[in-house]
PDB file of N, CA and C in Angstrom:
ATOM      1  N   UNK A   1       0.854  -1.177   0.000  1.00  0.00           N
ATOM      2  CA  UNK A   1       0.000   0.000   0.000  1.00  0.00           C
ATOM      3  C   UNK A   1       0.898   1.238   0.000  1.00  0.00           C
ATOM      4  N   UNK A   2       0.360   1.950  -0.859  1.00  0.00           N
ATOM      5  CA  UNK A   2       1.275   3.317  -0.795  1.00  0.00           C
ATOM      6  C   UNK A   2       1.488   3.845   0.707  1.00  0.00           C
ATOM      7  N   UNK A   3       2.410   4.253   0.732  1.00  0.00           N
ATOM      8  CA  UNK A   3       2.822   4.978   1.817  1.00  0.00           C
ATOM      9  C   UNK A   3       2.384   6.579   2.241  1.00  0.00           C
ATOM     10  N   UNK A   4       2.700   6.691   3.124  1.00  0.00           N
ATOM     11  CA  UNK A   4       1.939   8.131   4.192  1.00  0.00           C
ATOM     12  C   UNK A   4       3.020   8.718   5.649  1.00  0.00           C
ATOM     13  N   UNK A   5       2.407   9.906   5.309  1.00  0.00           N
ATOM     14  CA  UNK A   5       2.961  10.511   6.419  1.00  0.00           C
ATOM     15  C   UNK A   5       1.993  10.789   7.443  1.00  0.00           C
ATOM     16  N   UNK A   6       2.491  10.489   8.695  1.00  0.00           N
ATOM     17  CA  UNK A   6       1.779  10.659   9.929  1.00  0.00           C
ATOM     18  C   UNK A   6       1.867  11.418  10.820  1.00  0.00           C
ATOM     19  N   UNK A   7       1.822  13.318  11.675  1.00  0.00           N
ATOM     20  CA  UNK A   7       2.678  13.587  12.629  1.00  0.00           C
ATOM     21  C   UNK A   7       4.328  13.230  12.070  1.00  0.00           C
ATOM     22  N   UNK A   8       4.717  13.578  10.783  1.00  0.00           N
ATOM     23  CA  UNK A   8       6.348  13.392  10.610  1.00  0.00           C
ATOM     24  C   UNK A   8       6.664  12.045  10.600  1.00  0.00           C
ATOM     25  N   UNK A   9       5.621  11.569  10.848  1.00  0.00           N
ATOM     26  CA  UNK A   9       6.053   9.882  10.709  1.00  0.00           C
ATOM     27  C   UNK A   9       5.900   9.426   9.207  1.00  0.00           C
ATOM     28  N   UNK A  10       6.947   8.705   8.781  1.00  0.00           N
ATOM     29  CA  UNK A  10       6.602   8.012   7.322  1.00  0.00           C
ATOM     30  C   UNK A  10       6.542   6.583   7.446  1.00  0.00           C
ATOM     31  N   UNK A  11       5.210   6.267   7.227  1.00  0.00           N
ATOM     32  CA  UNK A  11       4.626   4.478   7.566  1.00  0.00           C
ATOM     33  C   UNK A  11       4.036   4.227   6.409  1.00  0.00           C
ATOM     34  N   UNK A  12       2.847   2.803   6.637  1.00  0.00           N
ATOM     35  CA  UNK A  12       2.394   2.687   5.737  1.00  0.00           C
ATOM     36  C   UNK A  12       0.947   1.748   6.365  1.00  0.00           C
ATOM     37  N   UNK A  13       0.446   1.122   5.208  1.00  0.00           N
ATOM     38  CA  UNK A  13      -0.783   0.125   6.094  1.00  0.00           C
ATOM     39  C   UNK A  13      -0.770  -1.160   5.358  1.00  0.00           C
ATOM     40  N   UNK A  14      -1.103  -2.147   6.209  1.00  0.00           N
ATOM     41  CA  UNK A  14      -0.624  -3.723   5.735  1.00  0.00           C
ATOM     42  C   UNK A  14      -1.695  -4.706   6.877  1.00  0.00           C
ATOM     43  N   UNK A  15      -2.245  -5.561   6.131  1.00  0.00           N
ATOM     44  CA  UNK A  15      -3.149  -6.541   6.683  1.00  0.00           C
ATOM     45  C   UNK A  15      -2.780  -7.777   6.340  1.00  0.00           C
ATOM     46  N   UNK A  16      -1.889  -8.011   7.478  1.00  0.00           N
ATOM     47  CA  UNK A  16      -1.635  -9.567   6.856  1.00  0.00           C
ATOM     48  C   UNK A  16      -2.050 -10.686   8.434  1.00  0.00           C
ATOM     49  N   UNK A  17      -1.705 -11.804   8.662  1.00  0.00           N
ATOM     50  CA  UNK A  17      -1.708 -12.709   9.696  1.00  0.00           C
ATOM     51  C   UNK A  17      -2.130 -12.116  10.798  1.00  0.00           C
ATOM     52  N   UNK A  18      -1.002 -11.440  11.421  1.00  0.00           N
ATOM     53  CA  UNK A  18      -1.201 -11.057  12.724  1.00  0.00           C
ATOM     54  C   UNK A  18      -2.008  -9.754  12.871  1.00  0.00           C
ATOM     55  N   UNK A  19      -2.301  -9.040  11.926  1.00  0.00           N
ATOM     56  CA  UNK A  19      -3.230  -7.704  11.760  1.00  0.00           C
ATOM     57  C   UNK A  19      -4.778  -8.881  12.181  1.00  0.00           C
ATOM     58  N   UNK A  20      -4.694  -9.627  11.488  1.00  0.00           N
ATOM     59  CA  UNK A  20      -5.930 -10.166  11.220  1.00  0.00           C
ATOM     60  C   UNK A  20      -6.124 -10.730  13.127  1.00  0.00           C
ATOM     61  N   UNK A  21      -5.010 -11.842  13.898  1.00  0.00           N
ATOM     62  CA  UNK A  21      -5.157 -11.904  15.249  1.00  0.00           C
ATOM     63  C   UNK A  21      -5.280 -10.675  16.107  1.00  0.00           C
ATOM     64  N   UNK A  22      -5.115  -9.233  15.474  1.00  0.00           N
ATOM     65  CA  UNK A  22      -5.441  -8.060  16.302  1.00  0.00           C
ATOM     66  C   UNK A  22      -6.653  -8.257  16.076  1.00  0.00           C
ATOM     67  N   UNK A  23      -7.119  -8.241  14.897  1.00  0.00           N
ATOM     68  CA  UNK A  23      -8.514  -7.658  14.639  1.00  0.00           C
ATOM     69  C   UNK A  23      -9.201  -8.441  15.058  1.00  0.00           C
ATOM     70  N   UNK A  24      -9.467 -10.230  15.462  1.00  0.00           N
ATOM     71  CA  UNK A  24     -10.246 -10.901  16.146  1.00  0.00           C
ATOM     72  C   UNK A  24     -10.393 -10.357  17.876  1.00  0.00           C
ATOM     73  N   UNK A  25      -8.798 -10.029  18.673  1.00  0.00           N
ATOM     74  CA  UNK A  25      -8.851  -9.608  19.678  1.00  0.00           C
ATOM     75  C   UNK A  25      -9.710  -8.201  19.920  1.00  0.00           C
ATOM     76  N   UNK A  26      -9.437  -7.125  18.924  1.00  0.00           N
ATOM     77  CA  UNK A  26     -10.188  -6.307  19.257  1.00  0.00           C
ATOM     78  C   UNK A  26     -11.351  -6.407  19.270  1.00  0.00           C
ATOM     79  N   UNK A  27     -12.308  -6.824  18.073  1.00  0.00           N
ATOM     80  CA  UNK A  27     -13.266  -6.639  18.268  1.00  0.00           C
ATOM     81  C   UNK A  27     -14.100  -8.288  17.884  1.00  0.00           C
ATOM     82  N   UNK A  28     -13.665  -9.159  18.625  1.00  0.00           N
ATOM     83  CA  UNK A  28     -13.797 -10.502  18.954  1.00  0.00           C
ATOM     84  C   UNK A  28     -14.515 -11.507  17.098  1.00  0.00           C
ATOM     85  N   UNK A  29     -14.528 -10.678  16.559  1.00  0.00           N
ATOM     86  CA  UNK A  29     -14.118 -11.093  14.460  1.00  0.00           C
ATOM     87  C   UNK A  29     -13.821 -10.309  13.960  1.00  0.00           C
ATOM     88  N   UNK A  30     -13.283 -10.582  12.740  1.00  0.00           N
ATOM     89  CA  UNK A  30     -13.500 -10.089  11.554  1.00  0.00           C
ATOM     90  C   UNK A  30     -15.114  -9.313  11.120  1.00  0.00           C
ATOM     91  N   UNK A  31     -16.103 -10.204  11.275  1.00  0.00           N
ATOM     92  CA  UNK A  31     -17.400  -9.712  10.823  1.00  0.00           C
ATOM     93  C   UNK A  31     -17.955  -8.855  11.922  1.00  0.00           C
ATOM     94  N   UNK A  32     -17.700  -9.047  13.491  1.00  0.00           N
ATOM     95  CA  UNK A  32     -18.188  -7.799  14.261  1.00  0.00           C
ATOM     96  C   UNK A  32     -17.288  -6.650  14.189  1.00  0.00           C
ATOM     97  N   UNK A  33     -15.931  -6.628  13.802  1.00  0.00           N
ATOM     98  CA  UNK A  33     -15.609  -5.378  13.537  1.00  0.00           C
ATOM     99  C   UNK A  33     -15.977  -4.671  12.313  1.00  0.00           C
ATOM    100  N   UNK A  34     -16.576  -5.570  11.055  1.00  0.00           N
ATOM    101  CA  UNK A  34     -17.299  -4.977   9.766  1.00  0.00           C
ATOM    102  C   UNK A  34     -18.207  -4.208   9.981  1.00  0.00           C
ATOM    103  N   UNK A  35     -19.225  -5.430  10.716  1.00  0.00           N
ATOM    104  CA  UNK A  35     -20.754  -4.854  11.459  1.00  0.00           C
ATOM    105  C   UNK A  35     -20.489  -3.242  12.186  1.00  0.00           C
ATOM    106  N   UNK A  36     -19.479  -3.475  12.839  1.00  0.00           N
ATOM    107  CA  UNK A  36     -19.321  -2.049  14.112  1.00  0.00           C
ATOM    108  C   UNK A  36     -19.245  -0.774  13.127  1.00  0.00           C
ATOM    109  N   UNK A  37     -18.195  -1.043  11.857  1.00  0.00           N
ATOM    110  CA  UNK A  37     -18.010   0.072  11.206  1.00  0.00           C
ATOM    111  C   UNK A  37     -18.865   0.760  10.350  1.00  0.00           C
ATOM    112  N   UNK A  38     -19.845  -0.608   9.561  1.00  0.00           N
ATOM    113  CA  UNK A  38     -21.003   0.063   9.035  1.00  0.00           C
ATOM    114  C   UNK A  38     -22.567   0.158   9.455  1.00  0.00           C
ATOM    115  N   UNK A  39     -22.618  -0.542  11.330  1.00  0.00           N
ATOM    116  CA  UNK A  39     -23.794   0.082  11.917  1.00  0.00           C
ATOM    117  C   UNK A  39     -23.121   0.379  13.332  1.00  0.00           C
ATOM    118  N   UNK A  40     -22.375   0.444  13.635  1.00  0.00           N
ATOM    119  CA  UNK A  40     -22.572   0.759  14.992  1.00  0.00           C
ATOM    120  C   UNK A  40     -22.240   1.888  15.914  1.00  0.00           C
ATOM    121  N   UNK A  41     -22.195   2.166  16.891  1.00  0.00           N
ATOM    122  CA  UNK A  41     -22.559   3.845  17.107  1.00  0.00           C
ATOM    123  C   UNK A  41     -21.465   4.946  17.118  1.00  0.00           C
ATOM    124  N   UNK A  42     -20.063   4.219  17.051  1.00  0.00           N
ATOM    125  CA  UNK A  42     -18.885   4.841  17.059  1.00  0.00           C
ATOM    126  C   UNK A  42     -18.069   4.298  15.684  1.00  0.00           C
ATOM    127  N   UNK A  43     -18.671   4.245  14.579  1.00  0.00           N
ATOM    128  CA  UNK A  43     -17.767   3.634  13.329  1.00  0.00           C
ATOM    129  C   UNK A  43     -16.212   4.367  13.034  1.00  0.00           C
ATOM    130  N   UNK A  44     -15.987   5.273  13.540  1.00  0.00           N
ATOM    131  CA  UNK A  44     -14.690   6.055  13.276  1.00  0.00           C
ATOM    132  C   UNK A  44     -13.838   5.581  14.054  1.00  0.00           C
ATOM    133  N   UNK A  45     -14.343   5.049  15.598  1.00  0.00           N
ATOM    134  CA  UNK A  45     -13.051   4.532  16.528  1.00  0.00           C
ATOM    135  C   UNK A  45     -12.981   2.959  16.442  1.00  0.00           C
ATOM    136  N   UNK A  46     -13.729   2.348  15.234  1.00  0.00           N
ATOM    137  CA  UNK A  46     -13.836   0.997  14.582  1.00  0.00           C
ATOM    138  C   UNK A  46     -12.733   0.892  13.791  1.00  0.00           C
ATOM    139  N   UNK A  47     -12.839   1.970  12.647  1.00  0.00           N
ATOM    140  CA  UNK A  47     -12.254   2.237  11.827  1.00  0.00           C
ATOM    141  C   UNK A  47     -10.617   2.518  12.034  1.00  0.00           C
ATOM    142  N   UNK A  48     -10.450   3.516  13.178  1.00  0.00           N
ATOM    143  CA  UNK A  48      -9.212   3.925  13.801  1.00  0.00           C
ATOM    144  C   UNK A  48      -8.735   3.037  14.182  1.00  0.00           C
ATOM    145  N   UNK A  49      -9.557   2.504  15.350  1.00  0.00           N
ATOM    146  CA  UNK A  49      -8.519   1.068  15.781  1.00  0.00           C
ATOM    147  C   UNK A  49      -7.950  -0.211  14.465  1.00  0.00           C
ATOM    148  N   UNK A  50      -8.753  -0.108  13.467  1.00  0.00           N
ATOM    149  CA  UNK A  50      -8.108  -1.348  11.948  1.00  0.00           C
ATOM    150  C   UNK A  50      -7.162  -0.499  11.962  1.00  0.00           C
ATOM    151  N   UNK A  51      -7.122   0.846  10.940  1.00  0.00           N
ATOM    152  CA  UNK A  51      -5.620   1.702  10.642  1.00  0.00           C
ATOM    153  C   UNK A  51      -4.741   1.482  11.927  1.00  0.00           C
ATOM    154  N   UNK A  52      -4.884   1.310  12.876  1.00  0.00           N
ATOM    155  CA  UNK A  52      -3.724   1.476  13.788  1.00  0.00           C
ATOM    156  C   UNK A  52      -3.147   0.279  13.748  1.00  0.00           C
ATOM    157  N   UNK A  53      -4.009  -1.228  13.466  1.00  0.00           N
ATOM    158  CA  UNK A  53      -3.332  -2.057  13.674  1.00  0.00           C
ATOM    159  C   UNK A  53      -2.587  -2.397  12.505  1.00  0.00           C
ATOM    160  N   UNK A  54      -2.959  -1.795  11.242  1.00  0.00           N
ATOM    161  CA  UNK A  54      -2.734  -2.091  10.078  1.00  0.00           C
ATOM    162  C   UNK A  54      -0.969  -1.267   9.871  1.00  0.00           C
ATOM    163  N   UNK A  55      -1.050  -0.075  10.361  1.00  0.00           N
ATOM    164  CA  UNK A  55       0.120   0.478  10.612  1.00  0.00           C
ATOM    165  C   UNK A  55       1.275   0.167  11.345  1.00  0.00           C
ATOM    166  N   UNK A  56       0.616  -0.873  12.567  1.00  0.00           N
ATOM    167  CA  UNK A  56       1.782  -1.457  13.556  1.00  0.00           C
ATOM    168  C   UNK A  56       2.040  -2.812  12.328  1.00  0.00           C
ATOM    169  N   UNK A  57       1.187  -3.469  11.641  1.00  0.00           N
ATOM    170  CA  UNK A  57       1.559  -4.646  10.688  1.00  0.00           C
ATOM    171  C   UNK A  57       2.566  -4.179   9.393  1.00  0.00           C
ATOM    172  N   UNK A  58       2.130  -2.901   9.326  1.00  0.00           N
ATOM    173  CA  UNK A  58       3.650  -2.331   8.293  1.00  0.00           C
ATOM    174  C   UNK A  58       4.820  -2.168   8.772  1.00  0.00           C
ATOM    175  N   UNK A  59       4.892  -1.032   9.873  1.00  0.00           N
ATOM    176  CA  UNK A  59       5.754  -1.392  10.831  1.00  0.00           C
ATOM    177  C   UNK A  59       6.703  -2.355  11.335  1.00  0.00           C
ATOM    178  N   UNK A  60       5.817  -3.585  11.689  1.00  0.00           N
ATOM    179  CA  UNK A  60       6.478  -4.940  11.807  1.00  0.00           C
ATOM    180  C   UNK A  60       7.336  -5.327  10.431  1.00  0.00           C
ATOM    181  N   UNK A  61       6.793  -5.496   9.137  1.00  0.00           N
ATOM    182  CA  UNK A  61       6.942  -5.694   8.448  1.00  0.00           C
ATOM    183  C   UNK A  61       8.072  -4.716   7.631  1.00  0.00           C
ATOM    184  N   UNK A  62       8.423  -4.085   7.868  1.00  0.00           N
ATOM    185  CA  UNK A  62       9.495  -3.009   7.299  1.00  0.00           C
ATOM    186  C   UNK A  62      10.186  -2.580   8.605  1.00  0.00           C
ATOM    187  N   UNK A  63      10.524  -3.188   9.709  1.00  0.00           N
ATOM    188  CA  UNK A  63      11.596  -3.315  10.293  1.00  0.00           C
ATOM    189  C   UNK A  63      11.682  -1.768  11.905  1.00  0.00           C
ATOM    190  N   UNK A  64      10.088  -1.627  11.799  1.00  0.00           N
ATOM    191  CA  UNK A  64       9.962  -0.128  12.261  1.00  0.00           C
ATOM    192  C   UNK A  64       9.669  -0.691  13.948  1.00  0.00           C
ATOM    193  N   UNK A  65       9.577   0.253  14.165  1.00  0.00           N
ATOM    194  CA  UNK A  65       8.410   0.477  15.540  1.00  0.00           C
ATOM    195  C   UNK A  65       6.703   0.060  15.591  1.00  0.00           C
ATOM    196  N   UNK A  66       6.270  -0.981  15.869  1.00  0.00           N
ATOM    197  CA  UNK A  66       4.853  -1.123  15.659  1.00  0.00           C
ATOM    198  C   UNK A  66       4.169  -0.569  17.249  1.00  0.00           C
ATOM    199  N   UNK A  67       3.908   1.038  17.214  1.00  0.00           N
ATOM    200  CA  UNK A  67       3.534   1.427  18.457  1.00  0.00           C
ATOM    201  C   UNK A  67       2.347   2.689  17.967  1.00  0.00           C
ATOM    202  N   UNK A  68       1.736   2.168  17.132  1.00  0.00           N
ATOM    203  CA  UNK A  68       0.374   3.336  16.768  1.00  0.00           C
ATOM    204  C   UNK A  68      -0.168   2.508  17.270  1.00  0.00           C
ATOM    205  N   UNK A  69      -1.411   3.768  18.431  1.00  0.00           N
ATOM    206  CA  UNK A  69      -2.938   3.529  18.827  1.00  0.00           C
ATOM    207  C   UNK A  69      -3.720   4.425  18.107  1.00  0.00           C
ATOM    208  N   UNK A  70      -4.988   4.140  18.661  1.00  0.00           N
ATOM    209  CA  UNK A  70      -6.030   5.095  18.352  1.00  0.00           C
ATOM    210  C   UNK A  70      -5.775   6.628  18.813  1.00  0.00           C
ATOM    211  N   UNK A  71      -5.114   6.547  19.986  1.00  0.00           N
ATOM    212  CA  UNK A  71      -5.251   8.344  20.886  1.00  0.00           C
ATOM    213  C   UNK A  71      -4.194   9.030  19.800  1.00  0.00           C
ATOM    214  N   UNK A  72      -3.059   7.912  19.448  1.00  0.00           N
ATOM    215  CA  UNK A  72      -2.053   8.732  18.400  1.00  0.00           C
ATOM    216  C   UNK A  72      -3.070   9.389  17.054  1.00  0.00           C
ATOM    217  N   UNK A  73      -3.296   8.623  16.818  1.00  0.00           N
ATOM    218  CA  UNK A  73      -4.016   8.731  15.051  1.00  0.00           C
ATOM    219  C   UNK A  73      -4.914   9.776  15.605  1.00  0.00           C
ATOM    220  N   UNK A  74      -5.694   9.831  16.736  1.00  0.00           N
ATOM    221  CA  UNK A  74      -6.821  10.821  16.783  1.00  0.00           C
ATOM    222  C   UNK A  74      -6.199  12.371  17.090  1.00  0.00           C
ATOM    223  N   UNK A  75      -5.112  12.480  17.823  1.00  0.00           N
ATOM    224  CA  UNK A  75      -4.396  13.614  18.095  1.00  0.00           C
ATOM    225  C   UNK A  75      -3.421  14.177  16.474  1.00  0.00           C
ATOM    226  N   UNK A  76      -3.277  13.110  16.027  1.00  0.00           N
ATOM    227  CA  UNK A  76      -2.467  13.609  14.831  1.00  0.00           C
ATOM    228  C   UNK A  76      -3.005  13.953  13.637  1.00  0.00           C
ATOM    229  N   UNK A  77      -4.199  13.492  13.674  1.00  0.00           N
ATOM    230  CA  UNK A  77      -4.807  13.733  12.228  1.00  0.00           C
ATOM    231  C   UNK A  77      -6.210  14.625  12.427  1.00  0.00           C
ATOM    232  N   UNK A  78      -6.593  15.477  11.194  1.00  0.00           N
ATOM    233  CA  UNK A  78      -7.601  16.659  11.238  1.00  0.00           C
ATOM    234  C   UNK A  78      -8.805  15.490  10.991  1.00  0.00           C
ATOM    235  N   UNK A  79     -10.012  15.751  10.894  1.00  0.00           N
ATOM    236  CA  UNK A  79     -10.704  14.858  10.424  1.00  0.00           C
ATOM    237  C   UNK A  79     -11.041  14.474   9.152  1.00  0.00           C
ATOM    238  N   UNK A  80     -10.617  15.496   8.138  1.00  0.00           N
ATOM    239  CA  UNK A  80     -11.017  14.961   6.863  1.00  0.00           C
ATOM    240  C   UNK A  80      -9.413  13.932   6.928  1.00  0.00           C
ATOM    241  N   UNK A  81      -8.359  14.327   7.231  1.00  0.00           N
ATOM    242  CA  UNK A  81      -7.113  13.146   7.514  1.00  0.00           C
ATOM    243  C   UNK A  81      -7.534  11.747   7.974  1.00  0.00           C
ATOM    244  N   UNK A  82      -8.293  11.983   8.775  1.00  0.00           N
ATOM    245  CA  UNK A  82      -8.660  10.688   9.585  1.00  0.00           C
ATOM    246  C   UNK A  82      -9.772   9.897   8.198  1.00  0.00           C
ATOM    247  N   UNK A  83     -10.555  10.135   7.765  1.00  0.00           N
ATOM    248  CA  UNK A  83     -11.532  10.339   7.022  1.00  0.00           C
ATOM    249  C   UNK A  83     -11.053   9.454   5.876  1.00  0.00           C
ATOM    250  N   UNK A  84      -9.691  10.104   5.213  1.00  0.00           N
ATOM    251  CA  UNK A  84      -8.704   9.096   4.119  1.00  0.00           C
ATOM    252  C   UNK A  84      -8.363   8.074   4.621  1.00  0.00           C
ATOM    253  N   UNK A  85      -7.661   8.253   6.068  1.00  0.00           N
ATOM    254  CA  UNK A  85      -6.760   7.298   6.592  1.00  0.00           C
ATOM    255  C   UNK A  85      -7.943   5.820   6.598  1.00  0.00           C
ATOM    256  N   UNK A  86      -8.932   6.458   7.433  1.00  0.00           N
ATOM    257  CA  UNK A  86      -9.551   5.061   7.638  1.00  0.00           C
ATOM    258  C   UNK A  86     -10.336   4.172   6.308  1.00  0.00           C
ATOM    259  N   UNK A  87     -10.556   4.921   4.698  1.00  0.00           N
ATOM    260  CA  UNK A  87     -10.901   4.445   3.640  1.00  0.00           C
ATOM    261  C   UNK A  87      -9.941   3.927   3.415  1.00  0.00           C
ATOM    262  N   UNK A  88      -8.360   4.659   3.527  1.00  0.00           N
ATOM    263  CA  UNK A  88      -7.702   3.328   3.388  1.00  0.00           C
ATOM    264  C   UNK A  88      -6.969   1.937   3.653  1.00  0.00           C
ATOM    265  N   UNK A  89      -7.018   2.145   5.072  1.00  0.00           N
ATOM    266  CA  UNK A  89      -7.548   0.704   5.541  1.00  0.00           C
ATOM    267  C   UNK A  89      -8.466   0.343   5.459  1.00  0.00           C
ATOM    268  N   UNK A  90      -9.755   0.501   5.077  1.00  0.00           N
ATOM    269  CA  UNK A  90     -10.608  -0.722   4.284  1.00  0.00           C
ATOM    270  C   UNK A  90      -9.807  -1.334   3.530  1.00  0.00           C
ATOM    271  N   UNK A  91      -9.368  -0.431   2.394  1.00  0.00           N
ATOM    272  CA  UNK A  91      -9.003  -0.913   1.096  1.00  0.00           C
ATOM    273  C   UNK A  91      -7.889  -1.864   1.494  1.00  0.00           C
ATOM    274  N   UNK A  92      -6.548  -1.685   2.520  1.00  0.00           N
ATOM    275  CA  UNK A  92      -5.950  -2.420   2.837  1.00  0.00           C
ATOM    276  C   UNK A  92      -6.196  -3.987   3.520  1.00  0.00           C
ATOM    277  N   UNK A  93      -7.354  -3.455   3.776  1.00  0.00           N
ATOM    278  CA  UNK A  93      -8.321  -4.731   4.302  1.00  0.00           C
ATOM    279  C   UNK A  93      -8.598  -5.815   3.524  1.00  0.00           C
ATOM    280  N   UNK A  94      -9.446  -5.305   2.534  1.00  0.00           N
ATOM    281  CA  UNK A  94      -9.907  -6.259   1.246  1.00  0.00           C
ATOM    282  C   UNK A  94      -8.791  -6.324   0.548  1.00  0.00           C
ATOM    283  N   UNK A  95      -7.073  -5.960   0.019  1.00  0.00           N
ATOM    284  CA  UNK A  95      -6.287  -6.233  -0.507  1.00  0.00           C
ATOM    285  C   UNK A  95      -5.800  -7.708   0.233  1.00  0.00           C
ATOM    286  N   UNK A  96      -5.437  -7.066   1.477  1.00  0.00           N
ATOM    287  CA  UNK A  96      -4.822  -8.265   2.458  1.00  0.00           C
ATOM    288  C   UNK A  96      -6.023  -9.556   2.524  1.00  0.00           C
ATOM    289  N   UNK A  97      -7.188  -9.158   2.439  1.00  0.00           N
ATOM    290  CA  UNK A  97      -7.991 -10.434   2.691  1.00  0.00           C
ATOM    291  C   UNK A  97      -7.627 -11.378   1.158  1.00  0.00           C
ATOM    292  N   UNK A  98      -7.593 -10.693  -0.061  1.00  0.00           N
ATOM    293  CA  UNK A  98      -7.172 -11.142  -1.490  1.00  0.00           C
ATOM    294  C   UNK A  98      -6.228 -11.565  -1.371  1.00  0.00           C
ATOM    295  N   UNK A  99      -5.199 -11.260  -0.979  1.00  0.00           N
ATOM    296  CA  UNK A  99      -3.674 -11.735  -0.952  1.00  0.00           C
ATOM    297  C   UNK A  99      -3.950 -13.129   0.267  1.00  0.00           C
ATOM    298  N   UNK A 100      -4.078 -13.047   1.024  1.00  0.00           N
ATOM    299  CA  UNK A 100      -4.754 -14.253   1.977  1.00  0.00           C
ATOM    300  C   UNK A 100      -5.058 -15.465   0.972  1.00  0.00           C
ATOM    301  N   UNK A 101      -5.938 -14.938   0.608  1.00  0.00           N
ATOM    302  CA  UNK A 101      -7.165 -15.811  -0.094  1.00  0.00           C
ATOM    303  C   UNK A 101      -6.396 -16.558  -1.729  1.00  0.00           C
ATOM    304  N   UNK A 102      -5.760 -15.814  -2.035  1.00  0.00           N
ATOM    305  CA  UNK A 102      -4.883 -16.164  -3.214  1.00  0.00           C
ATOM    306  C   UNK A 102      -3.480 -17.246  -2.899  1.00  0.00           C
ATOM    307  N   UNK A 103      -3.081 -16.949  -1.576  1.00  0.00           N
ATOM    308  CA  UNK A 103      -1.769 -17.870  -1.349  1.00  0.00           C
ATOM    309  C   UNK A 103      -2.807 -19.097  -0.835  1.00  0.00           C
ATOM    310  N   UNK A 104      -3.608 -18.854  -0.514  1.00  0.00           N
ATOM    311  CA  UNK A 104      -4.844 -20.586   0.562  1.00  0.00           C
ATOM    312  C   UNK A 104      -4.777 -21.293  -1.284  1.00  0.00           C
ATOM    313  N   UNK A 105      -5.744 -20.661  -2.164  1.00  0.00           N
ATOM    314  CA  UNK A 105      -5.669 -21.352  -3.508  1.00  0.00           C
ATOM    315  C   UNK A 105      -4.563 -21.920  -3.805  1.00  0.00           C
ATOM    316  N   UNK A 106      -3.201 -21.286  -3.940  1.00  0.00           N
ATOM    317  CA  UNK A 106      -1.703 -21.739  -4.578  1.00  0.00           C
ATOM    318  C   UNK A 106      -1.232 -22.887  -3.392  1.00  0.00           C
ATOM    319  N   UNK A 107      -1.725 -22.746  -2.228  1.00  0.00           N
ATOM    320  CA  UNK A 107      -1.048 -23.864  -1.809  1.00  0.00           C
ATOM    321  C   UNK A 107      -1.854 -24.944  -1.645  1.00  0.00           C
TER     322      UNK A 107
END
């Protein structure tokens, strides 16, 4: 996923394995954290918490610091910022779920 700047930070967003064991812990699935984002009463701190974990999974993955939360992302970004950030972790979402889903077929 293309890359971004954060608060001076240059990261990126990535959904792979262990993004995916955040995302069961946080919000106990995959499908109740879907549900939360497109009915439930706080969809932005649904949303915030995926980008954050998706950012600590780039992080991991490019050798960084995996230490974004939600209070970071909410202090650092304006809201139309926040607004991109969290469309694109969806999109990082459904990439990583494809890429998932494509290595299960090949092997």
């Amino acid at each position: 996923m293309k890359g971004m700047t954060i608060a001076g930070r240059k990261t990126g967003l990535r959904f792979d394995v262990q993004a995916w064991l955040e995302v069961e812990e946080a919000f106990g699935s995959l499908e109740a954290m879907i549900r939360r984002m497109d009915e439930g009463e706080r969809p932005m701190e649904a949303a915030l918490t995926l980008a954050a974990i998706e950012i600590n999974a780039h992080e991991r993955h490019a050798g960084g610091t995996p230490d974004a939360t939600v209070e970071w992302l909410r202090a650092s970004l304006a809201p139309k910022e926040a607004a991109t950030l969290t469309a694109r972790a969806k999109l990082a979402l459904t990439e990583g779920m494809r890429r998932e889903h494509a290595e299960d077929d090949d092997g």
